[in-house]
Structure formats: structure tokens, C-alpha cells
PDB file of N, CA and C in Angstrom:
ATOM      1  N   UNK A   1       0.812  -1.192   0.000  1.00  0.00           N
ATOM      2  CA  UNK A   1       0.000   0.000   0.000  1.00  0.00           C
ATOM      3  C   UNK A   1       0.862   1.266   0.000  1.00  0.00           C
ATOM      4  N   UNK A   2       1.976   1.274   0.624  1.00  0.00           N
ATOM      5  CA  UNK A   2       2.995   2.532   1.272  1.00  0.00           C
ATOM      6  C   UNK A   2       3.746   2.654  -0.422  1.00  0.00           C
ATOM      7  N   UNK A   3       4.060   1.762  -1.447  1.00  0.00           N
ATOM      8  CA  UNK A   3       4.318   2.149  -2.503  1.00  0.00           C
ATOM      9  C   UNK A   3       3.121   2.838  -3.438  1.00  0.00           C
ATOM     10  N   UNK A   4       2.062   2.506  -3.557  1.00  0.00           N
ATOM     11  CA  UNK A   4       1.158   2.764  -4.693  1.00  0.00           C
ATOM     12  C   UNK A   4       0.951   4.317  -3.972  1.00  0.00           C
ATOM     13  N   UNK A   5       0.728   4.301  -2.429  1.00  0.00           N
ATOM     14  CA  UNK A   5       0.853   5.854  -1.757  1.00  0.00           C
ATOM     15  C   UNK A   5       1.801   6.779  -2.596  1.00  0.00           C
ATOM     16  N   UNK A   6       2.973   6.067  -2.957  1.00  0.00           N
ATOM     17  CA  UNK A   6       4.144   7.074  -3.296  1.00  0.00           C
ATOM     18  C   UNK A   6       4.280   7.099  -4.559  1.00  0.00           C
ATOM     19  N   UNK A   7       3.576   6.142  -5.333  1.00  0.00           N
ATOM     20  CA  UNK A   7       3.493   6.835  -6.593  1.00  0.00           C
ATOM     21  C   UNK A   7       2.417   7.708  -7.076  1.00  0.00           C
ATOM     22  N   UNK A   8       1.640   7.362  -6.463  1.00  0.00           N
ATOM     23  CA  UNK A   8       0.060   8.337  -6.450  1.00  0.00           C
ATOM     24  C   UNK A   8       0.773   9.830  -6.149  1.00  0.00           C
ATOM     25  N   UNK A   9       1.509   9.459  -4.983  1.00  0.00           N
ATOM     26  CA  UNK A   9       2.348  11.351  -4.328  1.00  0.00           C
ATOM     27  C   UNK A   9       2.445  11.679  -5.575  1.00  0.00           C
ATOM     28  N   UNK A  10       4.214  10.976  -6.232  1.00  0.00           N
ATOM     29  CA  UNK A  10       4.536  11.474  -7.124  1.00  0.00           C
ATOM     30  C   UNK A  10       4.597  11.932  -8.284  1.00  0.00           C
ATOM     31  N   UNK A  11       3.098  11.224  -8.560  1.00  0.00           N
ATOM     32  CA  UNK A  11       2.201  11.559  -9.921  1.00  0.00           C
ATOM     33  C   UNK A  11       1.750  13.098  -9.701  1.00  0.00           C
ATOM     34  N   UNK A  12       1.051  13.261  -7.963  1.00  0.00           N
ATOM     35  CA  UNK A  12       0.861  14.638  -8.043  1.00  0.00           C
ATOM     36  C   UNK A  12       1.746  15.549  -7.788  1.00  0.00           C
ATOM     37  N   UNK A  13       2.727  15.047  -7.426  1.00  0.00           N
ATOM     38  CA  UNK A  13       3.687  16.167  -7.917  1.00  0.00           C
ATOM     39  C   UNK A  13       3.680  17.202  -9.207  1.00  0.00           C
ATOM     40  N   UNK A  14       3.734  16.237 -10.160  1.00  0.00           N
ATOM     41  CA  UNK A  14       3.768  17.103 -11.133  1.00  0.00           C
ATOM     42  C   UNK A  14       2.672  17.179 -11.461  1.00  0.00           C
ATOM     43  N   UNK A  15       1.295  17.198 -10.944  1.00  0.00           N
ATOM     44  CA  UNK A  15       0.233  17.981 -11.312  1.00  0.00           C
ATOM     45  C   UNK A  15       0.106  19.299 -10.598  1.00  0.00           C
ATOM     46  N   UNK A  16       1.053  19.341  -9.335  1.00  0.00           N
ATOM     47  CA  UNK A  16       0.987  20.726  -8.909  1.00  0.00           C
ATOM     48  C   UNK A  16       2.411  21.272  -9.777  1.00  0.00           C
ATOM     49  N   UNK A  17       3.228  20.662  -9.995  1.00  0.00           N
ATOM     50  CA  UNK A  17       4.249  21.336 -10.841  1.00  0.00           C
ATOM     51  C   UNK A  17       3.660  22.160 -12.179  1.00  0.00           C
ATOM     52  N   UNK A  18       2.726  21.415 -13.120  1.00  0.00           N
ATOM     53  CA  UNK A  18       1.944  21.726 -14.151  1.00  0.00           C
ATOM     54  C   UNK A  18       0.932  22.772 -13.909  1.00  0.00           C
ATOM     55  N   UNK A  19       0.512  22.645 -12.875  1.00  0.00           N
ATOM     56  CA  UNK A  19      -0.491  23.636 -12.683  1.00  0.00           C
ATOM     57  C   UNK A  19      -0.123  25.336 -11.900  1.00  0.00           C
ATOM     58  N   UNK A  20       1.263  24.643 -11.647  1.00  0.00           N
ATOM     59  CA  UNK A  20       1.780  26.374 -11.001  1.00  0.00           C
ATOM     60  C   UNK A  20       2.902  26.705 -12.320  1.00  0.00           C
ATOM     61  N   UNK A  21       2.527  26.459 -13.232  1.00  0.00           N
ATOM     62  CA  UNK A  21       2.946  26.854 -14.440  1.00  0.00           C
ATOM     63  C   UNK A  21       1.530  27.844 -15.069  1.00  0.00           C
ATOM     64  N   UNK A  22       0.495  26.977 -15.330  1.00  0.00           N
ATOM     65  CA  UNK A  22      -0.546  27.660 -16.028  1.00  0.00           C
ATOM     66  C   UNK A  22      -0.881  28.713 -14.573  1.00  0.00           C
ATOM     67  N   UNK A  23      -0.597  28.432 -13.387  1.00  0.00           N
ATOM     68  CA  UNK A  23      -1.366  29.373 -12.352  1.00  0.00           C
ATOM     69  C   UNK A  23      -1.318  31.284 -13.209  1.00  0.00           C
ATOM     70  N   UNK A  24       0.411  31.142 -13.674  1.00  0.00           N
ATOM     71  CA  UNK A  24       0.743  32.061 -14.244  1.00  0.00           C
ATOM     72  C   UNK A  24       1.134  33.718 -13.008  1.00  0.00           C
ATOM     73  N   UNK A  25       1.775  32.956 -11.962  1.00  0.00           N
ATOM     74  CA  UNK A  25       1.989  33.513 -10.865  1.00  0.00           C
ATOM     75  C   UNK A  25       1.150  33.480  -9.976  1.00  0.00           C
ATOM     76  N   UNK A  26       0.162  32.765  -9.596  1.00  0.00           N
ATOM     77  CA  UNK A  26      -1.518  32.284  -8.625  1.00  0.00           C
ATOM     78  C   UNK A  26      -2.254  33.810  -9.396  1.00  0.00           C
ATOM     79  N   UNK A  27      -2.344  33.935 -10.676  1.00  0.00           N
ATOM     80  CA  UNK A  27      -3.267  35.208 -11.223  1.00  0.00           C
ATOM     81  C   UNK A  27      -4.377  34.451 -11.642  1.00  0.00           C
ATOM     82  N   UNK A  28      -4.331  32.817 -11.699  1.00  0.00           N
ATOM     83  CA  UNK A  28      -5.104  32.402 -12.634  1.00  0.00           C
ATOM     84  C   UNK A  28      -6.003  31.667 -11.049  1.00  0.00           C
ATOM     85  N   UNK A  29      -7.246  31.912 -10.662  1.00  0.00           N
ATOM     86  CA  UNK A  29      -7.588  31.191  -9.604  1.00  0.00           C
ATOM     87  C   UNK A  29      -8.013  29.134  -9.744  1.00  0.00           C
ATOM     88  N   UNK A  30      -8.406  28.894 -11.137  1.00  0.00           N
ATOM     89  CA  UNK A  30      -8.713  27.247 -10.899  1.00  0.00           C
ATOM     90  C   UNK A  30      -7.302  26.535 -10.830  1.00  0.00           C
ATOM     91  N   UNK A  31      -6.176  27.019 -11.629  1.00  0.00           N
ATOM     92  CA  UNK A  31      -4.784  26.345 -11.907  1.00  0.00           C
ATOM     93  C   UNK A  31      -4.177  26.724 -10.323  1.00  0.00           C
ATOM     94  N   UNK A  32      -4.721  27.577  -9.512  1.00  0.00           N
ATOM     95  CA  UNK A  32      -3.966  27.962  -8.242  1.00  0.00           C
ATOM     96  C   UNK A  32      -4.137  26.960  -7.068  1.00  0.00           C
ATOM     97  N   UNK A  33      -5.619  26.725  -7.373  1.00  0.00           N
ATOM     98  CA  UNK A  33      -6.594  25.691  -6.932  1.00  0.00           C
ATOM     99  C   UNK A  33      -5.996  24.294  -6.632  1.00  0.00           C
ATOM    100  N   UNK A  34      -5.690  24.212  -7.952  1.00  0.00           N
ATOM    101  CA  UNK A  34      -5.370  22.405  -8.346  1.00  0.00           C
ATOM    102  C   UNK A  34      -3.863  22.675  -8.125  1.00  0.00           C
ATOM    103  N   UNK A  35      -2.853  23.551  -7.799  1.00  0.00           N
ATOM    104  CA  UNK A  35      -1.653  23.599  -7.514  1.00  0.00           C
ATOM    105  C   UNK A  35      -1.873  23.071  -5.533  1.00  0.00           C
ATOM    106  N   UNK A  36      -2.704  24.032  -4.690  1.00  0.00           N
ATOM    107  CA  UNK A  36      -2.639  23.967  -3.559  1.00  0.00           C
ATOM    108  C   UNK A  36      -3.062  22.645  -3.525  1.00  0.00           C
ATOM    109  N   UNK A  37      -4.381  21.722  -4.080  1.00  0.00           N
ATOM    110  CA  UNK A  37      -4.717  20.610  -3.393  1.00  0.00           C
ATOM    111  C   UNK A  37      -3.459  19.250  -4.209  1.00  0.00           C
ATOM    112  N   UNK A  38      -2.886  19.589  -5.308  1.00  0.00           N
ATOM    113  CA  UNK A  38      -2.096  18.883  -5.364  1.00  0.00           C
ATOM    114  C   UNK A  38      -0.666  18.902  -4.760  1.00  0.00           C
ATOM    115  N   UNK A  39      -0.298  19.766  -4.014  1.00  0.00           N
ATOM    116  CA  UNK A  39       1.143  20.213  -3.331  1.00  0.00           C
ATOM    117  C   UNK A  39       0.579  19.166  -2.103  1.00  0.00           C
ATOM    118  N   UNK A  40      -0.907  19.671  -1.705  1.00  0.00           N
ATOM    119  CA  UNK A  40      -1.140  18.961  -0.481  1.00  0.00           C
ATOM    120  C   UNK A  40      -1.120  17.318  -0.124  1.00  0.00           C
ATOM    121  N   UNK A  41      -1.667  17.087  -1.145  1.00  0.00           N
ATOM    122  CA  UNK A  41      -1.392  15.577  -1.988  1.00  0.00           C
ATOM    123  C   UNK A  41      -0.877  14.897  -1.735  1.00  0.00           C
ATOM    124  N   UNK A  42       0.494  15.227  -2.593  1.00  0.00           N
ATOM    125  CA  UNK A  42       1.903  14.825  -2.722  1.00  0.00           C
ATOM    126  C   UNK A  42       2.518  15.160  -1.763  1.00  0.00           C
ATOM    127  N   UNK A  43       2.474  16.406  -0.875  1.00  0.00           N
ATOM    128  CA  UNK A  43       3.400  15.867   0.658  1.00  0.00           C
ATOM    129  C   UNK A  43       2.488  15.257   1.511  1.00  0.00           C
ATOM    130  N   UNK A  44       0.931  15.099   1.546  1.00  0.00           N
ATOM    131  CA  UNK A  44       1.025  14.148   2.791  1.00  0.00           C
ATOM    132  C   UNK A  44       1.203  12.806   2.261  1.00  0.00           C
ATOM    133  N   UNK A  45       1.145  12.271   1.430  1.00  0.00           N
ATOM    134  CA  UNK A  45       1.334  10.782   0.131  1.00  0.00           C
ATOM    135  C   UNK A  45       2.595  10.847   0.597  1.00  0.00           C
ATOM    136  N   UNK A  46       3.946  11.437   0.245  1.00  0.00           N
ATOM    137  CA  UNK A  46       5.126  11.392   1.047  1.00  0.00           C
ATOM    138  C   UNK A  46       5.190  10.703   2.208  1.00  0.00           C
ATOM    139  N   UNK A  47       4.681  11.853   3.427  1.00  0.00           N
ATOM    140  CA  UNK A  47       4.994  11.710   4.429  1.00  0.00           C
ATOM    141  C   UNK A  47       4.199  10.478   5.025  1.00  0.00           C
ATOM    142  N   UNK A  48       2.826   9.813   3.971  1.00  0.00           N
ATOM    143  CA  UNK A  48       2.278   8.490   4.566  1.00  0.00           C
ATOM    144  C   UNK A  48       3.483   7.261   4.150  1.00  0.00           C
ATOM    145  N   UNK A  49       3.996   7.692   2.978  1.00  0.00           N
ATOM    146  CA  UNK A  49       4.830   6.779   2.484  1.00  0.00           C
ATOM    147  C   UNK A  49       6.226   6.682   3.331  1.00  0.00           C
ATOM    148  N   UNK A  50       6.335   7.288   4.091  1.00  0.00           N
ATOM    149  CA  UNK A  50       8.028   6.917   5.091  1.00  0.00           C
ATOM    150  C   UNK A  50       7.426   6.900   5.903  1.00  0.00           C
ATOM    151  N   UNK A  51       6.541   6.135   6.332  1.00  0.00           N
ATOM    152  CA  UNK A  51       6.091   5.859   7.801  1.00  0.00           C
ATOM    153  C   UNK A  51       6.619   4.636   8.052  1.00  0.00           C
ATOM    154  N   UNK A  52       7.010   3.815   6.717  1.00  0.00           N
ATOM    155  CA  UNK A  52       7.239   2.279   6.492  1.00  0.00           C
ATOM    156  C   UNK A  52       8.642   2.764   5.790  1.00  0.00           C
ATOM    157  N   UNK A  53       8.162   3.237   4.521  1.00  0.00           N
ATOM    158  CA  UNK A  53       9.739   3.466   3.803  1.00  0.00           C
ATOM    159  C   UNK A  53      11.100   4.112   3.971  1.00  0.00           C
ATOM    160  N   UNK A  54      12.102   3.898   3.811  1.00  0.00           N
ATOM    161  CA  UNK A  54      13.210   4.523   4.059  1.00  0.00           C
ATOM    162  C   UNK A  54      13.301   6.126   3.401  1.00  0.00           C
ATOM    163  N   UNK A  55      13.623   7.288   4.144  1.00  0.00           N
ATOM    164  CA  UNK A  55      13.024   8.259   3.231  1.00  0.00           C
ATOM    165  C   UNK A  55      13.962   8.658   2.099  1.00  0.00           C
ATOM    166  N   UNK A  56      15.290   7.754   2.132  1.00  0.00           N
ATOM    167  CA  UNK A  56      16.270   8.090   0.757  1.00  0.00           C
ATOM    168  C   UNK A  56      15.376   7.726  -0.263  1.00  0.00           C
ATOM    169  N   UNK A  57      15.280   6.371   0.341  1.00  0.00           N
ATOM    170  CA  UNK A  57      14.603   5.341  -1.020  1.00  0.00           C
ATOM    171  C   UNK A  57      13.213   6.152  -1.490  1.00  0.00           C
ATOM    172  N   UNK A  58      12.530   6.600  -0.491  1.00  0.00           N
ATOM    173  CA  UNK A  58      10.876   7.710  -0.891  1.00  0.00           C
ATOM    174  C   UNK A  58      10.963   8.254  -1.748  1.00  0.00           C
ATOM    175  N   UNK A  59      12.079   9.454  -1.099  1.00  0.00           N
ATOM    176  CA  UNK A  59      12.204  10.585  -1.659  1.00  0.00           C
ATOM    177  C   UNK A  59      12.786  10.415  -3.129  1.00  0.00           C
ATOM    178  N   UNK A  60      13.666   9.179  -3.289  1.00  0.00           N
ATOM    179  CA  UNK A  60      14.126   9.230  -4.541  1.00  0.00           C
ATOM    180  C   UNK A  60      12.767   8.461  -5.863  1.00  0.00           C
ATOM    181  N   UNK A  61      12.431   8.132  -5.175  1.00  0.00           N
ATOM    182  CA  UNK A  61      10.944   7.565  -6.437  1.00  0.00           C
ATOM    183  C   UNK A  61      10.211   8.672  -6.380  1.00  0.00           C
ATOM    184  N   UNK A  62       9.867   9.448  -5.151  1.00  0.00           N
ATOM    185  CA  UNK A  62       8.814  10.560  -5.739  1.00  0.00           C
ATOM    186  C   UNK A  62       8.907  11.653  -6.345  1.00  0.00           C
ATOM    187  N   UNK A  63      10.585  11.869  -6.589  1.00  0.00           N
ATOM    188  CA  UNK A  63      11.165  13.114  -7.217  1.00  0.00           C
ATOM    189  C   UNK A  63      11.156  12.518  -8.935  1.00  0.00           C
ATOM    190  N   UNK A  64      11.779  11.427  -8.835  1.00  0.00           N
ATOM    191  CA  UNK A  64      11.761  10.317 -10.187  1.00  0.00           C
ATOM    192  C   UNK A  64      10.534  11.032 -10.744  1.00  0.00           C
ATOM    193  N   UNK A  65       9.556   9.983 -10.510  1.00  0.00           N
ATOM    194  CA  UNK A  65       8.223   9.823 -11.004  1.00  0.00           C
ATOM    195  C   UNK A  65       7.919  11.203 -11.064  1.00  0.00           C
ATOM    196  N   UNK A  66       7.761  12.053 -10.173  1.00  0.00           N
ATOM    197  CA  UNK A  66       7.282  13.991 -10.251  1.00  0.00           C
ATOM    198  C   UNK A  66       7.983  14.442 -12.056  1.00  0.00           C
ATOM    199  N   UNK A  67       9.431  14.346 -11.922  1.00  0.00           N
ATOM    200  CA  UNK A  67      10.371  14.533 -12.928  1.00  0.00           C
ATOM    201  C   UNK A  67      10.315  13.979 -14.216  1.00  0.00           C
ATOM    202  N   UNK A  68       9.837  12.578 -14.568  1.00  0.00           N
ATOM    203  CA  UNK A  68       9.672  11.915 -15.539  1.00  0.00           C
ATOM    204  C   UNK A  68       7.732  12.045 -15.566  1.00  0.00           C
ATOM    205  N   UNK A  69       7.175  12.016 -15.051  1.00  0.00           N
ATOM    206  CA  UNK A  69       5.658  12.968 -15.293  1.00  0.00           C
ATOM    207  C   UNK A  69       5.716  14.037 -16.028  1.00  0.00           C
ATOM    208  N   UNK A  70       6.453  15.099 -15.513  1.00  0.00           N
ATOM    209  CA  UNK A  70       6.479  16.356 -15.943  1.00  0.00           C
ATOM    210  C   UNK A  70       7.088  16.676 -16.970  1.00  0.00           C
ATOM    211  N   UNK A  71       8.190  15.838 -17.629  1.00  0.00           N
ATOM    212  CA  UNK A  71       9.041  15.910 -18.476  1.00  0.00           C
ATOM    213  C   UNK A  71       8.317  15.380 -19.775  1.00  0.00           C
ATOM    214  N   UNK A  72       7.424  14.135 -19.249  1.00  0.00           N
ATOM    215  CA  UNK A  72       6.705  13.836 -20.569  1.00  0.00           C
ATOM    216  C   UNK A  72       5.336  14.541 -21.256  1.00  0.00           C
ATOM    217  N   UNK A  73       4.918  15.169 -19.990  1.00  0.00           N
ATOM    218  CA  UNK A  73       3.698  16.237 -20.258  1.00  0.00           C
ATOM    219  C   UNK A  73       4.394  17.435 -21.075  1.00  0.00           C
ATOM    220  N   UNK A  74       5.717  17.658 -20.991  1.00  0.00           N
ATOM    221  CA  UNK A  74       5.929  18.828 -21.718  1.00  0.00           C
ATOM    222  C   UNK A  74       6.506  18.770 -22.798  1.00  0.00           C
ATOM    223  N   UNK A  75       6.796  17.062 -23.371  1.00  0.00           N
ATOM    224  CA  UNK A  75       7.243  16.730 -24.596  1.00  0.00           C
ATOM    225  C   UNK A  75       6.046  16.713 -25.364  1.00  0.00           C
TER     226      UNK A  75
END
């Protein structure tokens, strides 16, 4: 369960990464929206995920996955 937690995080990672792009500095209020509840997301998905996991090993899949999300949304 503590993995699918941390990829779920790190998926929203980069939906708040994506969306504080279109926020367009928080001028835009729905993209500001979906930035705050996805920041919120992805760190408590984190922080459920090292309750069990080692947080090198966490932190390094949820930055991964955030990074390779975001990288392919913008290809």
C-alpha cells in the first residue's frame, strides 16, 4: 500500500508542478486551486509513504516519477 501511496504522491507532484505553471503567478484562480490541493497531496502521500519506507529510497521515487511525469507532459 505505502508504494502505490508514493506513486500516487509522485504523480501529483507534477500535477501541482503543471499547474503552477498555467497558475501564471496564482493570477489564474482554478490552476492555483489544483496547484494547492495537489502540493497537499503529494506531501502528505510522502509523508504516509516513510512511515514504512526509508526516506532516501521515498524521496528518490517521488522526485523520479514527479520529474519523468512532468518531463513527458511537456514533450
Amino acid at each position: 500500500m505505502d508504494w502505490i501511496v508514493l506513486v500516487a504522491s509522485g504523480l501529483m507532484e507534477s500535477v501541482w508542478a503543471l499547474a503552477l505553471d498555467q497558475s501564471e503567478g496564482f493570477t489564474h484562480p482554478l490552476p492555483t486551486i489544483v496547484f494547492i490541493i495537489g502540493l497537499l497531496c503529494s506531501m502528505l502521500g510522502l509523508g504516509y509513504a516513510t512511515k514504512t519506507l526509508p526516506i532516501g529510497i521515498a524521496y528518490a521515487v517521488w522526485t523520479g516519477i514527479g520529474v519523468v511525469a512532468t518531463a513527458l507532459y511537456g514533450v
